[in-house]
Protein backbone atom coordinates (compact mmCIF):
# COMPACT_ATOMS: atom_id res chain seq x y z
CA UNK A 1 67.77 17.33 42.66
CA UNK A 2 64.97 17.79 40.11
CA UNK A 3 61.50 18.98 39.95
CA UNK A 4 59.12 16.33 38.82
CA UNK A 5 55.44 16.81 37.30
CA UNK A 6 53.83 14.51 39.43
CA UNK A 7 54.39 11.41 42.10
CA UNK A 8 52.89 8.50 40.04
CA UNK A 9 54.90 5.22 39.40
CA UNK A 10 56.31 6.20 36.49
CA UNK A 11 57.64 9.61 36.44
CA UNK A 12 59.59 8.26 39.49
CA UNK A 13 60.58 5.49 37.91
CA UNK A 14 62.32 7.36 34.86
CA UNK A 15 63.73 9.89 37.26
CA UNK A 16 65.41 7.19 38.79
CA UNK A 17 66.96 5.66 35.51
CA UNK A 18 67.89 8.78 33.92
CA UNK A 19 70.02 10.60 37.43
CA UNK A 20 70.97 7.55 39.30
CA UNK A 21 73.99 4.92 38.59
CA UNK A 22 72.76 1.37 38.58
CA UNK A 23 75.08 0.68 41.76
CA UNK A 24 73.01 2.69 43.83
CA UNK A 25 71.79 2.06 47.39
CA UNK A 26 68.60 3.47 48.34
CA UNK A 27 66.52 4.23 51.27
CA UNK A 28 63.16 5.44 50.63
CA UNK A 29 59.66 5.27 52.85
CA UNK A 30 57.19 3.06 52.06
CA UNK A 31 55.59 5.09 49.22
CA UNK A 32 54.06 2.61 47.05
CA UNK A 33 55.32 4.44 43.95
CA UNK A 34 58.92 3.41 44.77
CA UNK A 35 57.76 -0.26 44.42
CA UNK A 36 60.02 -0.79 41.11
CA UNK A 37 62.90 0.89 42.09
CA UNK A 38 64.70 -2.19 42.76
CA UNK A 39 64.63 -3.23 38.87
CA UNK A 40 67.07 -0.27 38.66
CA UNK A 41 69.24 0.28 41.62
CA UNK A 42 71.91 -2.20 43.07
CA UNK A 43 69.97 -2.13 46.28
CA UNK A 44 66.40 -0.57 47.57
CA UNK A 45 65.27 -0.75 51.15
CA UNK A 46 61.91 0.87 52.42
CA UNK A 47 61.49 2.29 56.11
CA UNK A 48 57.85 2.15 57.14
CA UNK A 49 57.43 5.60 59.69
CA UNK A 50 55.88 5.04 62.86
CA UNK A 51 55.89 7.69 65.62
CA UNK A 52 59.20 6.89 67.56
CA UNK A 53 61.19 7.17 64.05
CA UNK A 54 59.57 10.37 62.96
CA UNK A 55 60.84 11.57 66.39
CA UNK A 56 64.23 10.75 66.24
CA UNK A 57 64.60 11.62 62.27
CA UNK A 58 62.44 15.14 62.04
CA UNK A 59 64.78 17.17 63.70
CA UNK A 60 67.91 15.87 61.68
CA UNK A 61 65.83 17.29 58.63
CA UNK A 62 65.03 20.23 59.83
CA UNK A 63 68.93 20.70 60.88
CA UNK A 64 69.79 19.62 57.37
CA UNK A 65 67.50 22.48 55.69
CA UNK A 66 68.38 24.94 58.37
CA UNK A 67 72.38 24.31 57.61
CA UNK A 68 71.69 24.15 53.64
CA UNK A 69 69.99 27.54 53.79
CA UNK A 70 72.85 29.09 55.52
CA UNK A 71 75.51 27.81 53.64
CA UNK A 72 73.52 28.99 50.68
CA UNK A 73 73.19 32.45 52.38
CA UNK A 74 76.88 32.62 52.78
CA UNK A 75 77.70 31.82 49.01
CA UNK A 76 75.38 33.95 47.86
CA UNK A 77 75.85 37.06 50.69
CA UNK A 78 75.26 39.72 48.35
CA UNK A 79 72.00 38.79 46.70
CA UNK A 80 68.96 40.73 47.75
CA UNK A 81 65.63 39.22 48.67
């Protein structure tokens, strides 16, 4: 994971090429700054959200974040807020 300056073309682009092999599947949304991403991956498939997907995806990240934060709570059980 890395922090990026901003969500233009470009910055994304050179993300991608600098952290990813070139044998990489992806699966983005349909962000139209991910439209040259298949130059650099092996494979790069969009996912356009309508209502019944964000239903049936949400909670899986929100179960994702709520499981990362408590694994990270148990490695890190004796730092204090």
């Amino acid at each position: 994971m890395q922090v990026i300056p901003d969500l233009k073309s470009k910055t994304i682009t050179e993300t991608i090429k600098e952290q990813l092999e070139p044998s990489v599947e992806l699966t983005t949304d349909d962000f139209l700054s991910y439209i040259k991403l298949n130059e650099y991956v092996h494979s790069h498939q969009t996912v356009a959200a309508d209502k019944n997907t964000i239903k049936t995806f949400l909670p899986w990240v929100h179960i994702t974040i709520s499981n990362t934060k408590r694994l990270l709570s148990d490695v890190h059980y004796r730092l204090k807020n």
